[in-house]
C-alpha atoms as a PDB file:
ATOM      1  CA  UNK A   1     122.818  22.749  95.652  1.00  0.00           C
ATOM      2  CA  UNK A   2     120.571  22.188  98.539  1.00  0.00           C
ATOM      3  CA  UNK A   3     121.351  25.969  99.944  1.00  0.00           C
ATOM      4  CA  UNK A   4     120.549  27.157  96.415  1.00  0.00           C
ATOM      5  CA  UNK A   5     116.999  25.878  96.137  1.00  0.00           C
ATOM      6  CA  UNK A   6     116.255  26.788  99.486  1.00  0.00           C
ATOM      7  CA  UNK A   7     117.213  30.048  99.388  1.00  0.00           C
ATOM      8  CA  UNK A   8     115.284  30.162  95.996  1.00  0.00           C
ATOM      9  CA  UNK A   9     112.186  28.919  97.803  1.00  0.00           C
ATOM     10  CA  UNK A  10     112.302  31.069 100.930  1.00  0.00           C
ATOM     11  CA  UNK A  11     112.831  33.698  98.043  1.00  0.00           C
ATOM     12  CA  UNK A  12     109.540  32.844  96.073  1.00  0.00           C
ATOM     13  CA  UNK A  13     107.809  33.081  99.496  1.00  0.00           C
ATOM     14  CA  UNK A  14     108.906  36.121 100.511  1.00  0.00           C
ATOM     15  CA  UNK A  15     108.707  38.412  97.139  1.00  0.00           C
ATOM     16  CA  UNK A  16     104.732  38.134  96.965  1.00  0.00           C
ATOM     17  CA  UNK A  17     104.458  38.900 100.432  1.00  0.00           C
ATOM     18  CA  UNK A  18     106.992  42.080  99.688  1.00  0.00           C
ATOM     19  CA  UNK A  19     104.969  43.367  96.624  1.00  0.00           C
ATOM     20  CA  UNK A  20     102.180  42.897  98.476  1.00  0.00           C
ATOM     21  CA  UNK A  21     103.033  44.906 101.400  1.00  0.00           C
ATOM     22  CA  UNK A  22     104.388  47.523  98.526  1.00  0.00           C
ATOM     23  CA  UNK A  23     100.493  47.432  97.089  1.00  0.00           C
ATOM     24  CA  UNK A  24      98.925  47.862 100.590  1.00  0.00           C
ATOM     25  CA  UNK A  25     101.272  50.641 101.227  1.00  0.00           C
ATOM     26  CA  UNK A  26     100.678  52.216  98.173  1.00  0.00           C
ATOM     27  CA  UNK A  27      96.754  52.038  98.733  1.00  0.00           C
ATOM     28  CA  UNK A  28      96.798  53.274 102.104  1.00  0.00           C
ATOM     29  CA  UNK A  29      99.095  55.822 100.606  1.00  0.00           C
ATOM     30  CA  UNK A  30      96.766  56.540  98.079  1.00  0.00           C
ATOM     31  CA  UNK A  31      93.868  56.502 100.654  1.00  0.00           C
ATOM     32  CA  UNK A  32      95.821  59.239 102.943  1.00  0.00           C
ATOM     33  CA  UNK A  33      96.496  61.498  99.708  1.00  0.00           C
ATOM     34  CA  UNK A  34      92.510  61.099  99.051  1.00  0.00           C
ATOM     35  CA  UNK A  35      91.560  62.314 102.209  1.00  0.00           C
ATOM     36  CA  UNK A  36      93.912  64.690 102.312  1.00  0.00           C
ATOM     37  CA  UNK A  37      92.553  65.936  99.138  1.00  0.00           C
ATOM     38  CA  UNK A  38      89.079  65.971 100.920  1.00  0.00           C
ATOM     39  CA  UNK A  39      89.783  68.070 103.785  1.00  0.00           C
ATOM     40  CA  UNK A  40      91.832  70.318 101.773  1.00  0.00           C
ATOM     41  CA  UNK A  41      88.300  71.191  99.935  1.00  0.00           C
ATOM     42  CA  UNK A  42      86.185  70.926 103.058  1.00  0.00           C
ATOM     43  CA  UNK A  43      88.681  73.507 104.765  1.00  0.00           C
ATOM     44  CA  UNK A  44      88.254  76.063 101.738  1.00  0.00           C
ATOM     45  CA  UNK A  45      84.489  75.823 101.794  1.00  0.00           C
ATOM     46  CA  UNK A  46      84.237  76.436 105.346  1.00  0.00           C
ATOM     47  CA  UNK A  47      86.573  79.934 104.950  1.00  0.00           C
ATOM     48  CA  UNK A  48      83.907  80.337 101.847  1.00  0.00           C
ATOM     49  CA  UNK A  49      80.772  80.002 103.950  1.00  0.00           C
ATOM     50  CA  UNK A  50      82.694  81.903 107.126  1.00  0.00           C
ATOM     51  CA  UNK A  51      83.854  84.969 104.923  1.00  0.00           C
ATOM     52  CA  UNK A  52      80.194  85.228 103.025  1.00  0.00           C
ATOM     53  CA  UNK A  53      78.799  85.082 106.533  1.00  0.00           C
ATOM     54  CA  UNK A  54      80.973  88.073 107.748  1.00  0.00           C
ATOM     55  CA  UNK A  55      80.922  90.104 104.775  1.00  0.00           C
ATOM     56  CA  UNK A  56      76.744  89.122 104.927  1.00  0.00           C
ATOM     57  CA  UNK A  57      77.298  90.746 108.651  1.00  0.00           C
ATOM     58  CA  UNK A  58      79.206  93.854 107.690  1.00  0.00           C
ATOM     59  CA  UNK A  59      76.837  94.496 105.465  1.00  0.00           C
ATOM     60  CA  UNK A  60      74.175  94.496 107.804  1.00  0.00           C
ATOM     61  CA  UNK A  61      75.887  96.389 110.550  1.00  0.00           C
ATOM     62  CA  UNK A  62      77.212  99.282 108.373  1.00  0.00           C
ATOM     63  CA  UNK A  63      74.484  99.293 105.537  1.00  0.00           C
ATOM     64  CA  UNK A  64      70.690  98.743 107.005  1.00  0.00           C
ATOM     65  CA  UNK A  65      69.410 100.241 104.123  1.00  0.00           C
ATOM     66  CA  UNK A  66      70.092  97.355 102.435  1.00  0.00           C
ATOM     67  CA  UNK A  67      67.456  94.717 102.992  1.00  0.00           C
ATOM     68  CA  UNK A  68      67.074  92.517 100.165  1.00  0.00           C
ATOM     69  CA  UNK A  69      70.307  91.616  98.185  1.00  0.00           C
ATOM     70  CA  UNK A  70      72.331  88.639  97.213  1.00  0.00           C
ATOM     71  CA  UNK A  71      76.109  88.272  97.899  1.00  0.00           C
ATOM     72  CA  UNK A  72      78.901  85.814  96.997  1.00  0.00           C
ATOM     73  CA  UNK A  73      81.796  84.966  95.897  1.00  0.00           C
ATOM     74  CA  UNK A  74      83.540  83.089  93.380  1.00  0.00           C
ATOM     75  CA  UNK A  75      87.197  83.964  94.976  1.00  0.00           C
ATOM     76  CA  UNK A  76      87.319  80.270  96.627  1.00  0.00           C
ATOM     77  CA  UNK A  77      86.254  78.169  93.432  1.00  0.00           C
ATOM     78  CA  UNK A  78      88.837  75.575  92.578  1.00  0.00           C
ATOM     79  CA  UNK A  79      91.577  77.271  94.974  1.00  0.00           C
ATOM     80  CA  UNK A  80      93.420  75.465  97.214  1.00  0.00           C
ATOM     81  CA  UNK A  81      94.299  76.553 101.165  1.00  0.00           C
ATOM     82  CA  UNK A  82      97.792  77.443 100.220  1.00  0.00           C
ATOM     83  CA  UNK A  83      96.448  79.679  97.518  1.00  0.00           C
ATOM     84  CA  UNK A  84      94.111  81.407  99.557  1.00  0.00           C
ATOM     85  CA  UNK A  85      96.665  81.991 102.072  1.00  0.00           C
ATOM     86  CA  UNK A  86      98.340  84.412 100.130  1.00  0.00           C
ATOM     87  CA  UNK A  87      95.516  86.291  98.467  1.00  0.00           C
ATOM     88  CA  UNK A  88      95.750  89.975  99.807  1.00  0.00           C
ATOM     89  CA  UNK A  89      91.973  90.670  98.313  1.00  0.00           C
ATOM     90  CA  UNK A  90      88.225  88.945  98.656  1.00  0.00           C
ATOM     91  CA  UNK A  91      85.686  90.337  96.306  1.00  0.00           C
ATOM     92  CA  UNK A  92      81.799  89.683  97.136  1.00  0.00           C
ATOM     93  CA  UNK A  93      78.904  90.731  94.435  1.00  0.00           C
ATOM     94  CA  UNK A  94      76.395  91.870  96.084  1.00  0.00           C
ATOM     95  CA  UNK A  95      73.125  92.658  94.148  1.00  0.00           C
ATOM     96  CA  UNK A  96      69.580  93.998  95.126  1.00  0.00           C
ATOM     97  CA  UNK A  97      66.245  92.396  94.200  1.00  0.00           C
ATOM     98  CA  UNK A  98      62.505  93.078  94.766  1.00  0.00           C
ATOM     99  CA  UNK A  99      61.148  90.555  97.499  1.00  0.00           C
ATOM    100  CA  UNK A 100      58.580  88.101  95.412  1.00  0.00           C
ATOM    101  CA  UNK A 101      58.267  84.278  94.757  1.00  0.00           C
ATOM    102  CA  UNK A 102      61.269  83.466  92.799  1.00  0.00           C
ATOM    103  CA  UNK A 103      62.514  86.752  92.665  1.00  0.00           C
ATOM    104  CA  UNK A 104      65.066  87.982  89.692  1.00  0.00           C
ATOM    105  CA  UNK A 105      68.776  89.791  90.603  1.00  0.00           C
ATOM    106  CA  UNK A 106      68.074  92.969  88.629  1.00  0.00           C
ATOM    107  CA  UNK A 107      68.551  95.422  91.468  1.00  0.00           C
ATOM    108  CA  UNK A 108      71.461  97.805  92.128  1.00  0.00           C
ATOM    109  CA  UNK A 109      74.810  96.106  92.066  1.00  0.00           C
ATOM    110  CA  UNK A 110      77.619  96.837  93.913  1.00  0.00           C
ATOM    111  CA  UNK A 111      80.911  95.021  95.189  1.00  0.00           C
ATOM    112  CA  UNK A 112      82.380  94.828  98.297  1.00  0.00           C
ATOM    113  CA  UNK A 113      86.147  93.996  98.623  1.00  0.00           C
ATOM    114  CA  UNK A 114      88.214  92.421 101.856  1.00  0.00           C
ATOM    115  CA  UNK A 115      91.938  93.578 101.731  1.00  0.00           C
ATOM    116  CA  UNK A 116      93.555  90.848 103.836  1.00  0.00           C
ATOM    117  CA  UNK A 117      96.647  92.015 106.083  1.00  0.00           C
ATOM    118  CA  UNK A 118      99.534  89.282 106.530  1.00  0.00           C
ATOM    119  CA  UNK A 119      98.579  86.270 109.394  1.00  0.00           C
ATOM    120  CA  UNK A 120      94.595  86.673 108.134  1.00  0.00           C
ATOM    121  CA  UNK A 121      94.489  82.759 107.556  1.00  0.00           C
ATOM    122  CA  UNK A 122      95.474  81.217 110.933  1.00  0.00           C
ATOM    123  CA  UNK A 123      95.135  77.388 112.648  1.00  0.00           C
ATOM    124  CA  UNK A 124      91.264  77.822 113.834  1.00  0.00           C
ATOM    125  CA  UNK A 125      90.190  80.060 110.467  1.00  0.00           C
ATOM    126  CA  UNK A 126      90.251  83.447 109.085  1.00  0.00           C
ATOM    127  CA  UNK A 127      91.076  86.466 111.428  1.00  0.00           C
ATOM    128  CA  UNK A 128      88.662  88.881 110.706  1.00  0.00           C
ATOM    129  CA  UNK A 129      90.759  91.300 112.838  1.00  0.00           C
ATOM    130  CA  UNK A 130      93.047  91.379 110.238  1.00  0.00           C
ATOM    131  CA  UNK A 131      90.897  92.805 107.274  1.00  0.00           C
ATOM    132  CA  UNK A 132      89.476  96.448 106.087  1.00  0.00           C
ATOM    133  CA  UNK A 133      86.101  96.205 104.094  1.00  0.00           C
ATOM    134  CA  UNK A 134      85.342  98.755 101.006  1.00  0.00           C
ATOM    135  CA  UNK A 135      81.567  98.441  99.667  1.00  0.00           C
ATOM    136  CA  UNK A 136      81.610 100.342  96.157  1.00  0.00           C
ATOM    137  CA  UNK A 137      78.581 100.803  93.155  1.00  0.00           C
ATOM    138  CA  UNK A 138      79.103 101.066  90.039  1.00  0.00           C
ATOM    139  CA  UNK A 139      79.904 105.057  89.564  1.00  0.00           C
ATOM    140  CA  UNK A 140      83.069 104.306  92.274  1.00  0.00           C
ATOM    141  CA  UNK A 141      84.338 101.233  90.429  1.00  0.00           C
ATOM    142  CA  UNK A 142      84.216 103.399  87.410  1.00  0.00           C
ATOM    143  CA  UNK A 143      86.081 106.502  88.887  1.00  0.00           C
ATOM    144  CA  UNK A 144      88.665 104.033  89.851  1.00  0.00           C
ATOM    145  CA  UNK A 145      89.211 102.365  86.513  1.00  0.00           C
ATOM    146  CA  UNK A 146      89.647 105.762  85.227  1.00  0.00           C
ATOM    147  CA  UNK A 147      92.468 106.624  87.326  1.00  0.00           C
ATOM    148  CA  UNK A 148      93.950 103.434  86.621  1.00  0.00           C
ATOM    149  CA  UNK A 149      93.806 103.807  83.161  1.00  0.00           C
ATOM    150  CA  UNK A 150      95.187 107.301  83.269  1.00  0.00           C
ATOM    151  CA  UNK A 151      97.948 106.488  85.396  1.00  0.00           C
ATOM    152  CA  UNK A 152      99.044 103.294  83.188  1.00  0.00           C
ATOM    153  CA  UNK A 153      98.438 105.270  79.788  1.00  0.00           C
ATOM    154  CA  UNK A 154      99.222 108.388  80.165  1.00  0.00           C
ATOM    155  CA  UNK A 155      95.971 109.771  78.836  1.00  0.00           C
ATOM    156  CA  UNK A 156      93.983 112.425  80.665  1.00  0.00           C
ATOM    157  CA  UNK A 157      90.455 112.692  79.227  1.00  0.00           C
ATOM    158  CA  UNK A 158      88.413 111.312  82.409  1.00  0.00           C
ATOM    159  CA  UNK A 159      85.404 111.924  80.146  1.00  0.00           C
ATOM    160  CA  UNK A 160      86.698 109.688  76.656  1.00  0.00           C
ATOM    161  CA  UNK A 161      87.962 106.961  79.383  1.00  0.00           C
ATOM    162  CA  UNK A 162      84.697 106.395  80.835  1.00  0.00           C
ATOM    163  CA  UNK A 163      82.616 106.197  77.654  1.00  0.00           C
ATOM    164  CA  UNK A 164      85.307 103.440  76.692  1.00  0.00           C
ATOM    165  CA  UNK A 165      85.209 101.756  79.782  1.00  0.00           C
ATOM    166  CA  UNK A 166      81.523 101.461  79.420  1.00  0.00           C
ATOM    167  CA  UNK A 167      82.072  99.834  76.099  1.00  0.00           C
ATOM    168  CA  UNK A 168      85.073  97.563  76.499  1.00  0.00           C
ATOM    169  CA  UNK A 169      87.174  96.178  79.410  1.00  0.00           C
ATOM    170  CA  UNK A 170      90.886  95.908  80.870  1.00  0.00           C
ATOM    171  CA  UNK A 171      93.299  93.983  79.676  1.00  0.00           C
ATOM    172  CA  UNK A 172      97.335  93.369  79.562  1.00  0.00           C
ATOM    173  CA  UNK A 173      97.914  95.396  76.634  1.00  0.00           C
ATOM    174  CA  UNK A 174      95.116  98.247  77.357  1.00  0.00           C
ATOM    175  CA  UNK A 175      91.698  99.106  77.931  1.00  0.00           C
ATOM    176  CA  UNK A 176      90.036  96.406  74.775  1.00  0.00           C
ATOM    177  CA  UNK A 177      87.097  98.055  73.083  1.00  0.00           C
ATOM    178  CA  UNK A 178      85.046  95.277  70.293  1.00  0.00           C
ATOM    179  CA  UNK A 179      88.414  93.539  70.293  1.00  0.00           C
ATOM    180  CA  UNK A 180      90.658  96.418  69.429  1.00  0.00           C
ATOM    181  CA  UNK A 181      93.151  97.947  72.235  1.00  0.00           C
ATOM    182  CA  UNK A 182      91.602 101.618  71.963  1.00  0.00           C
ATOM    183  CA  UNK A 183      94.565 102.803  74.947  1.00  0.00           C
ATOM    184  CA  UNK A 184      97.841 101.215  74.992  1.00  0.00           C
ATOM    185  CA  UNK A 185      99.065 100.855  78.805  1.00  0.00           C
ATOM    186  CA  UNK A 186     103.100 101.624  79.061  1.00  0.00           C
ATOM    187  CA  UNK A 187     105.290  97.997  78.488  1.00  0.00           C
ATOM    188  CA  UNK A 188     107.280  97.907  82.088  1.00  0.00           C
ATOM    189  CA  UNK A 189     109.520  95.838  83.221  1.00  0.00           C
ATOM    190  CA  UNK A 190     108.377  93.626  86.396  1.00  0.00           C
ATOM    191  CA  UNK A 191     109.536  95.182  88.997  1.00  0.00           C
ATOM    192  CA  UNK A 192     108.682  98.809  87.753  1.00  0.00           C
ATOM    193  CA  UNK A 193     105.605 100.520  89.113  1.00  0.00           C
ATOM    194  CA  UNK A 194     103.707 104.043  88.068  1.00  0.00           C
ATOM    195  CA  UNK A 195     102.294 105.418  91.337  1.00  0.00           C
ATOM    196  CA  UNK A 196      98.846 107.914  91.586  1.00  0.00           C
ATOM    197  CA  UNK A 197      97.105 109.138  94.739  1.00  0.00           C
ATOM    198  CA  UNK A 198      93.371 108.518  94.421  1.00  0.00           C
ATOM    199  CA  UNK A 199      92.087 108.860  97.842  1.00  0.00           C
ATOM    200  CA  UNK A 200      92.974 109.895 101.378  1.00  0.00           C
ATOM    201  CA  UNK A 201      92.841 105.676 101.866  1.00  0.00           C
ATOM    202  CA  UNK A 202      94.468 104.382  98.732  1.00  0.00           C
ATOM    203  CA  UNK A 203      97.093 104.782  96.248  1.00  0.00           C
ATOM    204  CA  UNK A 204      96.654 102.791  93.021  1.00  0.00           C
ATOM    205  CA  UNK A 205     100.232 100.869  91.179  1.00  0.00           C
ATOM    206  CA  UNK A 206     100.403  99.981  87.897  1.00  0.00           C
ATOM    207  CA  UNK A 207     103.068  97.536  86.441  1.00  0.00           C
ATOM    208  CA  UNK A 208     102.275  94.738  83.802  1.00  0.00           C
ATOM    209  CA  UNK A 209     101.140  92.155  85.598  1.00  0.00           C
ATOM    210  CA  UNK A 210      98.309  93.545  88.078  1.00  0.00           C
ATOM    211  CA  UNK A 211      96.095  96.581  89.550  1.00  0.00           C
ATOM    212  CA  UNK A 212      98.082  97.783  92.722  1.00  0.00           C
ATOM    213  CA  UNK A 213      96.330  99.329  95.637  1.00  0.00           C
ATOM    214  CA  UNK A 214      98.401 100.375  98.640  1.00  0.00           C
ATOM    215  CA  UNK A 215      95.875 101.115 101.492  1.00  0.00           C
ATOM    216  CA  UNK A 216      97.704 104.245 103.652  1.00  0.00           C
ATOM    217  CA  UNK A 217      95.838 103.417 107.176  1.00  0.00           C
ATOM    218  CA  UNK A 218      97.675  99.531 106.851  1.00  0.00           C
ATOM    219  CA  UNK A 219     100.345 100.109 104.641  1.00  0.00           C
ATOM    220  CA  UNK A 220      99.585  96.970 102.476  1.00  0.00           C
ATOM    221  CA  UNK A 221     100.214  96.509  98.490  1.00  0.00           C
ATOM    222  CA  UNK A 222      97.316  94.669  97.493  1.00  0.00           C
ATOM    223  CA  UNK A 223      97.480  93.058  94.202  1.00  0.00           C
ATOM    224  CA  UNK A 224      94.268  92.271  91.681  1.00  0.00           C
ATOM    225  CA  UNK A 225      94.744  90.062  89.001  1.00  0.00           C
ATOM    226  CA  UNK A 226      93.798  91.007  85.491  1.00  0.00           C
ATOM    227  CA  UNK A 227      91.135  88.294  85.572  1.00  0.00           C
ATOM    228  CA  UNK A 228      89.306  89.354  88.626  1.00  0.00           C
ATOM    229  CA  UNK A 229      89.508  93.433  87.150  1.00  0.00           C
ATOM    230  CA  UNK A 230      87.455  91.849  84.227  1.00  0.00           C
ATOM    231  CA  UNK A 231      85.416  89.712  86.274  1.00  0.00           C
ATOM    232  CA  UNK A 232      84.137  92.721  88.311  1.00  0.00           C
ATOM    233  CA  UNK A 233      83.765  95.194  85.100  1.00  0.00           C
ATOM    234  CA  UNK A 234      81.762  92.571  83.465  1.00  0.00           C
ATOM    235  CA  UNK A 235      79.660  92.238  86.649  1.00  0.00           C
ATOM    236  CA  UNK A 236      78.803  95.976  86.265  1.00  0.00           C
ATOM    237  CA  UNK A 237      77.761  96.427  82.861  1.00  0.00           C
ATOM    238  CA  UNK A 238      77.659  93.689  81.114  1.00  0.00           C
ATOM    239  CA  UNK A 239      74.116  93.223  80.384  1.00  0.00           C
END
């Protein structure tokens, strides 16, 4: 009876001390996740700041003409390093402006994209080596929406696709004018892709789920979602 309440005692002064342990091991666990969580952020923000800061230098090596303009990007917002890791595009607004107090973006616009190549994310940052830069305007973006269209409609009017695409947007189902799917994009299967030869440095894909550009110098398949196609038609001309 003796061994029974002992062993209940040493028991009752051991369980506390056990849970306890459990809750300091949980907070520090808890603390480690946290900061974790922190650097995770503080690592995308500095890729942010270091690809605005190259594609703010590419634009001022190739393009002196250019000296007043804004440029940024929204590709980093709420991503996480993993995610970033396997995007195979950056896009960067960039967007004249007349040099006053306070000035007002309502200068030329025009976009610049970085097509990543595989290994672009390494230990020590972004290898710059490792991406092509492609600075369009507004007449460009256009001309390729139009062959996008046209390759994932079958419709061949370049002159009725840009007076639509000027009024409406793309979407999964078609190009969306006021709400209404005015062209109807072919229903593939996932793995099915309808091919065109824009350019003597791209080829644009179409399949359901995104805008495929192969780049022939590289020989990468670049994919842009739906959302960033209407992000940078909106950017264009939406008033």
């Amino acid at each position: 009876m003796k061994k029974i309440i002992l062993c209940l005692m040493v028991a009752s002064m051991l369980i506390p001390q056990k849970v306890e342990a459990q809750k300091n091991a949980g907070a520090v666990g808890a603390v480690a996740g946290l900061v974790a969580i922190g650097v995770g952020i503080a690592a995308v923000q500095q890729m942010k700041e270091s690809a605005e800061l190259t594609a703010t230098e590419w634009i001022l090596d190739k393009h002196p003409e250019l000296t007043s303009f804004s440029l940024k990007t929204l590709d980093f917002n709420g991503k996480k390093l993993k995610d970033m890791s396997s995007a195979s595009v950056l896009t960067f607004n960039l967007q004249e402006f007349t040099p006053v107090s306070r000035p007002e973006l309502n200068g030329k616009k025009q976009v610049l994209f970085c097509f990543t190549s595989a290994g672009w994310i390494t230990d020590y940052g972004i290898d710059f080596d490792k991406v092509r830069w492609y600075l369009i305007d507004e007449n460009e973006w256009l001309n390729m929406m139009t062959a996008y269209v046209k390759v994932a409609s079958g419709v061949t009017d370049d002159a009725m696709i840009k007076e639509q695409l000027k009024k409406g947007k793309v979407v999964n189902k078609g190009l969306r004018v006021k709400g209404k799917v005015s062209i109807p994009f072919y229903k593939l299967e996932g793995d099915m892709y309808v091919v065109t030869d824009y350019s003597e440095n791209m080829k644009f894909l179409y399949n359901e789920r995104s805008f495929g550009i192969f780049l022939k110098d590289t020989r990468d398949l670049v994919q842009i979602k739906r959302s960033s196609l209407i992000d940078i038609h909106e950017f264009f001309f939406k008033d």
